[in-house]
Each structure stands twice: as C-alpha cells, then as structure tokens.
PDB file of N, CA and C in Angstrom:
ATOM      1  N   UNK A   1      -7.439  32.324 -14.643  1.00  0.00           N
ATOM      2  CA  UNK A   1      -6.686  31.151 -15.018  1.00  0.00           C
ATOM      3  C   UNK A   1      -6.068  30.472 -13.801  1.00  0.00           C
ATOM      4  N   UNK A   2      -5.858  31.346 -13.134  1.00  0.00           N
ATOM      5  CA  UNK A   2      -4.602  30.838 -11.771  1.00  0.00           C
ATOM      6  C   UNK A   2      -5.626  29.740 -10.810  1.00  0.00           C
ATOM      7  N   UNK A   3      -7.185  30.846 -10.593  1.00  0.00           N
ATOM      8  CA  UNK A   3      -7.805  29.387  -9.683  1.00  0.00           C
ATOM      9  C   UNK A   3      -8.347  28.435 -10.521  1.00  0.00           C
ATOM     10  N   UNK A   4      -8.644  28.778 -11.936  1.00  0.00           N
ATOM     11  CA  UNK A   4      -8.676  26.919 -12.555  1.00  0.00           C
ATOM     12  C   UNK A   4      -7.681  26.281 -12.404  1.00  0.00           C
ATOM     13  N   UNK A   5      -6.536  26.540 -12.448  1.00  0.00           N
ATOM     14  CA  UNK A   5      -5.274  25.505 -11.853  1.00  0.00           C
ATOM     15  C   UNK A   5      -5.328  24.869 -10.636  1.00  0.00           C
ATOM     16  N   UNK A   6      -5.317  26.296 -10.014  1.00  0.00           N
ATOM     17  CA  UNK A   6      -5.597  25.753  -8.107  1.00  0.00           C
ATOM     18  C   UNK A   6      -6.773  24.638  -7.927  1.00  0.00           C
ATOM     19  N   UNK A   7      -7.931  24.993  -8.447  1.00  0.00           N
ATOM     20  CA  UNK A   7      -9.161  23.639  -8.099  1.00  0.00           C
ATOM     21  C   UNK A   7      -8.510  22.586  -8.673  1.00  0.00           C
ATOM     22  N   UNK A   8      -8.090  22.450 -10.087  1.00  0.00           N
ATOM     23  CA  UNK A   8      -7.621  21.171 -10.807  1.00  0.00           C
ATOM     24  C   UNK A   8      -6.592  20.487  -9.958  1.00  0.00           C
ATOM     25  N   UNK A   9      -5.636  21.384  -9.826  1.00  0.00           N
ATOM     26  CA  UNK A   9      -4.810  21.081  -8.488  1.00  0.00           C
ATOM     27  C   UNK A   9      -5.018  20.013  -7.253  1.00  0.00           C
ATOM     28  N   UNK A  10      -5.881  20.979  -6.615  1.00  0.00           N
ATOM     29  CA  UNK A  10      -6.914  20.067  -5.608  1.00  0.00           C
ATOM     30  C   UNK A  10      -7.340  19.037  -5.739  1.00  0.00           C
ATOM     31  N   UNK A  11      -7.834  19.252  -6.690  1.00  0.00           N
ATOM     32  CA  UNK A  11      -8.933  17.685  -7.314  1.00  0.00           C
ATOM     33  C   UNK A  11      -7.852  16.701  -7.375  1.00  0.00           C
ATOM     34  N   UNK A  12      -7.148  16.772  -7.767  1.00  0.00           N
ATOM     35  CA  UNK A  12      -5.827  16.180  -8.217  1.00  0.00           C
ATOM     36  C   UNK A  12      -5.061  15.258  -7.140  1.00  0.00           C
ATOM     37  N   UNK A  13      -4.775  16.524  -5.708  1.00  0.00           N
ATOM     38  CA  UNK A  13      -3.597  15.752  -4.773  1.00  0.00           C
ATOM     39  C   UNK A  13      -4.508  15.529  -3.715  1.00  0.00           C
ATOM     40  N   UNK A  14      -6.203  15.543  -3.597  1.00  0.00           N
ATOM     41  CA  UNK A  14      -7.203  15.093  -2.835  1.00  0.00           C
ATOM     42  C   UNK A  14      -7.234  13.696  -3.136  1.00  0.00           C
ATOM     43  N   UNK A  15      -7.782  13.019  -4.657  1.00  0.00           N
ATOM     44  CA  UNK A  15      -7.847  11.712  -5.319  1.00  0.00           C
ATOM     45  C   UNK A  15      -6.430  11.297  -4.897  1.00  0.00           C
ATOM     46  N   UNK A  16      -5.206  11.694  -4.686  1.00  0.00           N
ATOM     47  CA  UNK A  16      -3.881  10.680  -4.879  1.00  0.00           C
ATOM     48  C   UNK A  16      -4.259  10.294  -2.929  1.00  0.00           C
ATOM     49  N   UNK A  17      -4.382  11.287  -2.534  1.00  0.00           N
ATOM     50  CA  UNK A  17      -4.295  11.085  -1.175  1.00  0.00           C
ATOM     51  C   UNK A  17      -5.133  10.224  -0.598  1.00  0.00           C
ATOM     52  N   UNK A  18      -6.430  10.077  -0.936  1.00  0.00           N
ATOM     53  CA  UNK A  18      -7.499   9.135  -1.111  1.00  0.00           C
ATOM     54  C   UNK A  18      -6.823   7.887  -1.056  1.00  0.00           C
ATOM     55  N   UNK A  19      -6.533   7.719  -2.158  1.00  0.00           N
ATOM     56  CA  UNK A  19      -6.303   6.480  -3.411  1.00  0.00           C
ATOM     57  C   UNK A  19      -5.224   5.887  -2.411  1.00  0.00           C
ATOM     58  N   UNK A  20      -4.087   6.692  -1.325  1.00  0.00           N
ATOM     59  CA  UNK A  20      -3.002   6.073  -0.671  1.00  0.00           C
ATOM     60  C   UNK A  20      -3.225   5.241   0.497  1.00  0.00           C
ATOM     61  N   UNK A  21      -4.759   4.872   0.693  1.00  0.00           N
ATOM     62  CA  UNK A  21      -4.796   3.925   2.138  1.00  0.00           C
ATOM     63  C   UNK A  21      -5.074   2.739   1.723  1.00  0.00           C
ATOM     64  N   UNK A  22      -4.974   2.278   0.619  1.00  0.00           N
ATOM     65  CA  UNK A  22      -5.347   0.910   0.128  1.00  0.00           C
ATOM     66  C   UNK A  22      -4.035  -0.168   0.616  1.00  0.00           C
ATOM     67  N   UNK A  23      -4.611  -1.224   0.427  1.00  0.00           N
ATOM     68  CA  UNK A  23      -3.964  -2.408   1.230  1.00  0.00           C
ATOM     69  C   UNK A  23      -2.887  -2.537   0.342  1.00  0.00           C
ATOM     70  N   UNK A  24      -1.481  -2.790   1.231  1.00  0.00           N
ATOM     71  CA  UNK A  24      -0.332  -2.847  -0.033  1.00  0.00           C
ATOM     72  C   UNK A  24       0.176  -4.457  -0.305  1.00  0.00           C
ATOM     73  N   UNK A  25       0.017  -4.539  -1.540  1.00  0.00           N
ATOM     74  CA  UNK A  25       0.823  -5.630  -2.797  1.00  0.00           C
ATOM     75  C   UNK A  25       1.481  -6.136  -1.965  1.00  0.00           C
ATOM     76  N   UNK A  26       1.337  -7.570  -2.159  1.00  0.00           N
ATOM     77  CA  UNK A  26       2.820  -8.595  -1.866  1.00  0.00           C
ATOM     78  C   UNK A  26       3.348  -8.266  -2.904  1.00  0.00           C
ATOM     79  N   UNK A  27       4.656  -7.636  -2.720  1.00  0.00           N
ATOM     80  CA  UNK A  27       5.619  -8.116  -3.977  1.00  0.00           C
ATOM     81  C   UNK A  27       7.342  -7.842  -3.018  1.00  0.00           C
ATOM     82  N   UNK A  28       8.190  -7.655  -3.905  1.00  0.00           N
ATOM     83  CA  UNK A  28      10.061  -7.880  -3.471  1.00  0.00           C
ATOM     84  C   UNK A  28       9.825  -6.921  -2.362  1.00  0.00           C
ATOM     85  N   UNK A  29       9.342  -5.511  -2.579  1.00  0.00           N
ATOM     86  CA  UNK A  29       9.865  -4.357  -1.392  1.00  0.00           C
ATOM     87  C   UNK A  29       8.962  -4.803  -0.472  1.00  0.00           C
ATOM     88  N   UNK A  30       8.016  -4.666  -0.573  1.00  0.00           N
ATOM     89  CA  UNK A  30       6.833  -4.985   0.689  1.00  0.00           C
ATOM     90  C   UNK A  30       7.194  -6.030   1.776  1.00  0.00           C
ATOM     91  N   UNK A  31       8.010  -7.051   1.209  1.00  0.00           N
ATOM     92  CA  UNK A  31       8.277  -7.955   1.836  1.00  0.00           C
ATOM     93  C   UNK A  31       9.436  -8.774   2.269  1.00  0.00           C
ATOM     94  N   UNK A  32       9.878  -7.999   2.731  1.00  0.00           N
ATOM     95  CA  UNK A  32      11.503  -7.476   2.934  1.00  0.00           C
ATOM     96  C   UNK A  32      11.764  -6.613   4.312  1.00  0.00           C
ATOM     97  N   UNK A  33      12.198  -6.468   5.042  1.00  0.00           N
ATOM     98  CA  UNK A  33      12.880  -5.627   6.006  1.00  0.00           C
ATOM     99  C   UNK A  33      11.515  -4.353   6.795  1.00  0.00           C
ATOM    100  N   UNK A  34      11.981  -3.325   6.453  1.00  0.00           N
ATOM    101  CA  UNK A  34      10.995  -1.871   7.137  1.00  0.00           C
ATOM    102  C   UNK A  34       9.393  -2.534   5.920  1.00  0.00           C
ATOM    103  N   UNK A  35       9.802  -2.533   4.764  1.00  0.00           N
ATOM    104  CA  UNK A  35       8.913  -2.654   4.154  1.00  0.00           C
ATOM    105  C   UNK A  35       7.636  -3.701   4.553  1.00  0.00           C
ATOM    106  N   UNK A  36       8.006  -4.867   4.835  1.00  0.00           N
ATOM    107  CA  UNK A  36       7.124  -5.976   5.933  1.00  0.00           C
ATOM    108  C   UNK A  36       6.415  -5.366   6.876  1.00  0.00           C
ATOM    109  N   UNK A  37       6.961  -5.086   7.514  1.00  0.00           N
ATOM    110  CA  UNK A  37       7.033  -4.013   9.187  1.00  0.00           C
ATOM    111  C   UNK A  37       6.209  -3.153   9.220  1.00  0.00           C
ATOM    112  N   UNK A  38       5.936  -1.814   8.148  1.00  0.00           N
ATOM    113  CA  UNK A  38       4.846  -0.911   7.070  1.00  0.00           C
ATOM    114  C   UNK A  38       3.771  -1.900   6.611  1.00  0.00           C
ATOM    115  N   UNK A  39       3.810  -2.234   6.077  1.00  0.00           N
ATOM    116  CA  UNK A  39       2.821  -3.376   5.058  1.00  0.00           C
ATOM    117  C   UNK A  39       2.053  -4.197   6.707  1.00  0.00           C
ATOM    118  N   UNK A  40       2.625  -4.691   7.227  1.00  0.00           N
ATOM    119  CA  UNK A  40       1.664  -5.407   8.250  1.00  0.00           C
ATOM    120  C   UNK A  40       0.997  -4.716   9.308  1.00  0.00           C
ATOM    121  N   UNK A  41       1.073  -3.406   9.678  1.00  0.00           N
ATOM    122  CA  UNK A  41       0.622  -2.620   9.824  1.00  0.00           C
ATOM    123  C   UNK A  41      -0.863  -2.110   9.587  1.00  0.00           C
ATOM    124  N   UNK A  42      -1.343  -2.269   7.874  1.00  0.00           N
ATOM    125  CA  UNK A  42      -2.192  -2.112   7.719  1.00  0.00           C
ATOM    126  C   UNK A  42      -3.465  -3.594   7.714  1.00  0.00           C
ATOM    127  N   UNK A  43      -2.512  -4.304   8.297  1.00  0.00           N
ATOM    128  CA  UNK A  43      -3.692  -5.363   8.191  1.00  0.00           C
ATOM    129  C   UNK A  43      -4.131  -5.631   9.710  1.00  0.00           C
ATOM    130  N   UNK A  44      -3.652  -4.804  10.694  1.00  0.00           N
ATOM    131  CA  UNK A  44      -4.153  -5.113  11.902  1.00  0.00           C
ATOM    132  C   UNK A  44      -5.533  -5.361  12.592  1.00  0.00           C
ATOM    133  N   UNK A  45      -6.326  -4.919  11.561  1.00  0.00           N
ATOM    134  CA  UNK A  45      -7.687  -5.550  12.024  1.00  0.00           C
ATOM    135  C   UNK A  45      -8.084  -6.491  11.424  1.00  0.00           C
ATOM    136  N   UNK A  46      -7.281  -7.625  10.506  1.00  0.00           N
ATOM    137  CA  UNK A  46      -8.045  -8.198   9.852  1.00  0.00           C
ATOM    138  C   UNK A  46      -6.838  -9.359   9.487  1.00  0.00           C
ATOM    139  N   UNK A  47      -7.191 -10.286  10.223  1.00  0.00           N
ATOM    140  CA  UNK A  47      -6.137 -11.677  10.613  1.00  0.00           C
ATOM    141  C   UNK A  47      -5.638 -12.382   9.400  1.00  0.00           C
ATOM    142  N   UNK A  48      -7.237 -12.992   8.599  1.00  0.00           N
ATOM    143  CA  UNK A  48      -7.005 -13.457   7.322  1.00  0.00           C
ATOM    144  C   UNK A  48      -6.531 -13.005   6.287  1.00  0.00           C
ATOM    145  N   UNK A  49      -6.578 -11.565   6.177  1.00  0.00           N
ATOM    146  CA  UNK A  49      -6.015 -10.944   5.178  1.00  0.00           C
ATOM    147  C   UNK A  49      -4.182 -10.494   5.516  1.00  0.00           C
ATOM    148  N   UNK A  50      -4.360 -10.053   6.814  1.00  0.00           N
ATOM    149  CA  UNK A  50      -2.715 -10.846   6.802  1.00  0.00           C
ATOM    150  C   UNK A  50      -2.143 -11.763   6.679  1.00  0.00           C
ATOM    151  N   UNK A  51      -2.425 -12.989   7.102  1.00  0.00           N
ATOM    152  CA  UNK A  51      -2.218 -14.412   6.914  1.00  0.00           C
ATOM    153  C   UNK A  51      -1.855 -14.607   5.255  1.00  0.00           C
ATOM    154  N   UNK A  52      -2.991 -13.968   4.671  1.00  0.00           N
ATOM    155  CA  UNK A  52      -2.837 -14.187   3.426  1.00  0.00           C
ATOM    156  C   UNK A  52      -1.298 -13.478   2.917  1.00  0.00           C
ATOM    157  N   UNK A  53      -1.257 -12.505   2.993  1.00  0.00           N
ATOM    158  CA  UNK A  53      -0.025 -11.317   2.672  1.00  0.00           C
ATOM    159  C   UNK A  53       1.380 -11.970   2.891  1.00  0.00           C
ATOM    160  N   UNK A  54       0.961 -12.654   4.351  1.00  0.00           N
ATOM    161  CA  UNK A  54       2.380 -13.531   4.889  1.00  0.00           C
ATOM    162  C   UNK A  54       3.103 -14.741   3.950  1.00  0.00           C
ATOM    163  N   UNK A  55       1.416 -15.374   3.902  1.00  0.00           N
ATOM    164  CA  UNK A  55       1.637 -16.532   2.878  1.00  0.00           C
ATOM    165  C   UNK A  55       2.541 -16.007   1.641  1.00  0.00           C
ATOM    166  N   UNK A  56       1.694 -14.996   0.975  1.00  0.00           N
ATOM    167  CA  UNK A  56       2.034 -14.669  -0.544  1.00  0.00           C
ATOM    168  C   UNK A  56       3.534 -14.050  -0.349  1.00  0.00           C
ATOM    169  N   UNK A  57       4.272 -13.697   0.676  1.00  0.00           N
ATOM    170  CA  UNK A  57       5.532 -12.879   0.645  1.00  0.00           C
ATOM    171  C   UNK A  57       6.240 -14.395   0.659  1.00  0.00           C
ATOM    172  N   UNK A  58       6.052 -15.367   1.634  1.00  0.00           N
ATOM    173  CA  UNK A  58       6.690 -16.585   1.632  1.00  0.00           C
ATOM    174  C   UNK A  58       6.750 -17.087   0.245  1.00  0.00           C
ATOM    175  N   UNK A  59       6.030 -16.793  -0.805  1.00  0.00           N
ATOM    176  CA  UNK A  59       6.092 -17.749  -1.604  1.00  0.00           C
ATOM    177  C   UNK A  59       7.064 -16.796  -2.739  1.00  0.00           C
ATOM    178  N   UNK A  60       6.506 -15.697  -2.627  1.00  0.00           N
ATOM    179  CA  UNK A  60       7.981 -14.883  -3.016  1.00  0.00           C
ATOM    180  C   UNK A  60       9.459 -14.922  -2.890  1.00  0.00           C
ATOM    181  N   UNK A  61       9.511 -14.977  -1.497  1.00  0.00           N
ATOM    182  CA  UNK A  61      10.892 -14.745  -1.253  1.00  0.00           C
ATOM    183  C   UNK A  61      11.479 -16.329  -1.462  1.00  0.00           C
ATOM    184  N   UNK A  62      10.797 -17.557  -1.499  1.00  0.00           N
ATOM    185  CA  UNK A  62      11.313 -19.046  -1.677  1.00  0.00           C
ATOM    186  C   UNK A  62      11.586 -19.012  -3.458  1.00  0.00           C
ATOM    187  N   UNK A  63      10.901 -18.088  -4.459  1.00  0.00           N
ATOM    188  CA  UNK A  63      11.086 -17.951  -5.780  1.00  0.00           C
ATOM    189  C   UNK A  63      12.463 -17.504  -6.219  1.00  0.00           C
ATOM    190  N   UNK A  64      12.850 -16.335  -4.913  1.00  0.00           N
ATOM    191  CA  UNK A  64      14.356 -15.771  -5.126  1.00  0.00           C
ATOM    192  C   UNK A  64      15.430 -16.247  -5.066  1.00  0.00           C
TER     193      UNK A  64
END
C-alpha cells in the first residue's frame, strides 16, 4: 500500500512542478511591486510577449 501512495505521490508533485514554469497572468499581484519584478523575468527572451504583459498590467492598474 505504502509504495502505491509513494508513486501516486510522485506522479502528483512531478505534474505540479511541471505545470509551474508557465508564463504568469496579468492580473492585481503580478503587477504590482516584487510581483512585476518576478513576472518580467520570465519574459526575457521574448520582447512582444512582454510588451504585451506591460500593456495588459497598464490597463489594469488605470481600472483601479
């Protein structure tokens, strides 16, 4: 029983860990303070898709 847990386990915090390098959301935290700072980070190879991120936080934070 114990290593069907352990593999399920695995399977489990392998997929979350995976799943955590994806490009992060404009939304309130992202675009704000440390959170900006983190978030632009991952767009360093790729101009337009920051540009874009920048745009979309601007149009956020002018909503607030």
């Amino acid at each position: 029983m114990s290593l069907k847990y352990s593999a399920v386990g695995f399977v489990m915090l392998s997929s979350m860990l995976i799943g955590c390098d994806s490009v992060p959301e404009a939304d309130a935290v992202n675009c704000a303070g440390r959170g900006m700072e983190k978030s632009l980070t991952a767009f360093k190879n790729d101009e337009a898709k920051r540009q874009a991120f920048i745009d979309k936080c601007t149009e956020i934070n002018k909503a607030n």
